[in-house]
Protein backbone atom coordinates (compact mmCIF):
# COMPACT_ATOMS: atom_id res chain seq x y z
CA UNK A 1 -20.93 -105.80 -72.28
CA UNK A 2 -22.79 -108.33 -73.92
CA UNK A 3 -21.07 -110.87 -76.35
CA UNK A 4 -23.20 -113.41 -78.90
CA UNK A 5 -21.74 -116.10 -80.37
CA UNK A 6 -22.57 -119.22 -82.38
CA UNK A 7 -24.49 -122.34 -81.04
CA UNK A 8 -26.48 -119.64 -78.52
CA UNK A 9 -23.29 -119.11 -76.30
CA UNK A 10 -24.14 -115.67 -74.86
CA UNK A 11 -21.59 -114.22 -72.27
CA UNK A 12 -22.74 -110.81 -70.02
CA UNK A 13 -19.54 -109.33 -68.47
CA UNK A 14 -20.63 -106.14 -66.37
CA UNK A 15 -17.67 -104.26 -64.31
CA UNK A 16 -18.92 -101.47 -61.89
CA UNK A 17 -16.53 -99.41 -60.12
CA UNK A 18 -16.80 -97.16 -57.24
CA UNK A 19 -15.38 -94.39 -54.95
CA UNK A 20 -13.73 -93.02 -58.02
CA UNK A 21 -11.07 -96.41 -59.02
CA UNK A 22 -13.10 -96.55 -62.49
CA UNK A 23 -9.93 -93.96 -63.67
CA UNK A 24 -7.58 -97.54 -62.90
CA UNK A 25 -9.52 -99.50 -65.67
CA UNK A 26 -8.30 -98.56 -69.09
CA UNK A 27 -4.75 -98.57 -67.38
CA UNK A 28 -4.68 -101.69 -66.04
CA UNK A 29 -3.56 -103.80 -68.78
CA UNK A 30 -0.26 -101.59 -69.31
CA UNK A 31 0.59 -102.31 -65.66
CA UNK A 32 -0.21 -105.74 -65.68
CA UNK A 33 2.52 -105.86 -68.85
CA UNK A 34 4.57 -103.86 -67.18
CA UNK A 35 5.05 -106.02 -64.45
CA UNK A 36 5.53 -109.31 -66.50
CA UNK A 37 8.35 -107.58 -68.11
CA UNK A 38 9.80 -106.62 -65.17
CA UNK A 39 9.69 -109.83 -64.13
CA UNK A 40 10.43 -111.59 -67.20
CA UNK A 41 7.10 -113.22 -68.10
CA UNK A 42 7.33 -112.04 -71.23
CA UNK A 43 9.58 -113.57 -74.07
CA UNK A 44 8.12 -111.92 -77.34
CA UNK A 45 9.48 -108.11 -77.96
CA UNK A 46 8.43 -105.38 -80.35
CA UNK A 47 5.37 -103.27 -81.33
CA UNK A 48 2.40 -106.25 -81.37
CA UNK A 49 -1.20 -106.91 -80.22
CA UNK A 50 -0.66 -108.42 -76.54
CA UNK A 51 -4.27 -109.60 -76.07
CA UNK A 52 -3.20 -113.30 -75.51
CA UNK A 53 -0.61 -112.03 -72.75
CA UNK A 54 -3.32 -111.00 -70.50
CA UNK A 55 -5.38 -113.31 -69.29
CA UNK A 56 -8.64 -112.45 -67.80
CA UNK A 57 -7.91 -113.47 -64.06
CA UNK A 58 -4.57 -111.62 -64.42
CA UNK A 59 -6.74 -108.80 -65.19
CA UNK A 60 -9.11 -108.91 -62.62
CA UNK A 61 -6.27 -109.62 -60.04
CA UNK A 62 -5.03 -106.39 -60.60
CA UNK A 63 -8.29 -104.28 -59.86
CA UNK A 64 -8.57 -106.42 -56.65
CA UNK A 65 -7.23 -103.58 -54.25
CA UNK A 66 -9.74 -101.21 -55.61
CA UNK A 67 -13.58 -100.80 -55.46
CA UNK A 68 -14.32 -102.71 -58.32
CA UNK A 69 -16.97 -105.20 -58.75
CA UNK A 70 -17.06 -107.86 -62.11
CA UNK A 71 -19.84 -110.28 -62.56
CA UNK A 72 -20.18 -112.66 -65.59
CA UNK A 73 -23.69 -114.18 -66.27
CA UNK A 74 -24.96 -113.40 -62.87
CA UNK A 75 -22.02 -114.80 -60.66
CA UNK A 76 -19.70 -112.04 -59.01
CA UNK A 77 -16.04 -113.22 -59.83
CA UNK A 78 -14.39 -110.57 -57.98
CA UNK A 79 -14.60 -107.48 -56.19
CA UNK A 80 -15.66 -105.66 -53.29
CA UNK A 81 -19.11 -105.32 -54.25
């Protein structure tokens, strides 16, 4: 993915997955608010956008048990890969 913004900030994200754990990647951010309910992280209720509940590390975190590789701009930030 490839995101342009103003003042020529350009930001690359690529996320390759392996050995079949690409199925985990649309899923992931329903288990990562899963378990901040379950644990209580979460104070605001109802049917809203939760975008700004998951942050990007949280994210990647979660696909860290599986063969997943993410690189921003050229530098791996995690993964197996």
């Amino acid at each position: 993915m490839s995101l342009k913004g103003t003042g020529h900030k350009d930001i690359n994200f690529d996320l390759m997955a392996q050995n079949g754990d690409g199925v985990y990647i649309p899923c992931m951010p329903s288990i990562t608010m899963a378990r901040k309910l379950a644990k209580g992280d979460i104070q605001n209720f109802g049917a809203r956008p939760c975008v700004s509940d998951i942050t990007l590390d949280a994210y990647l975190d979660e696909l860290s048990d599986l063969d997943i590789t993410t690189d921003m701009n050229g530098n791996i930030l995690k993964g197996r890969g």
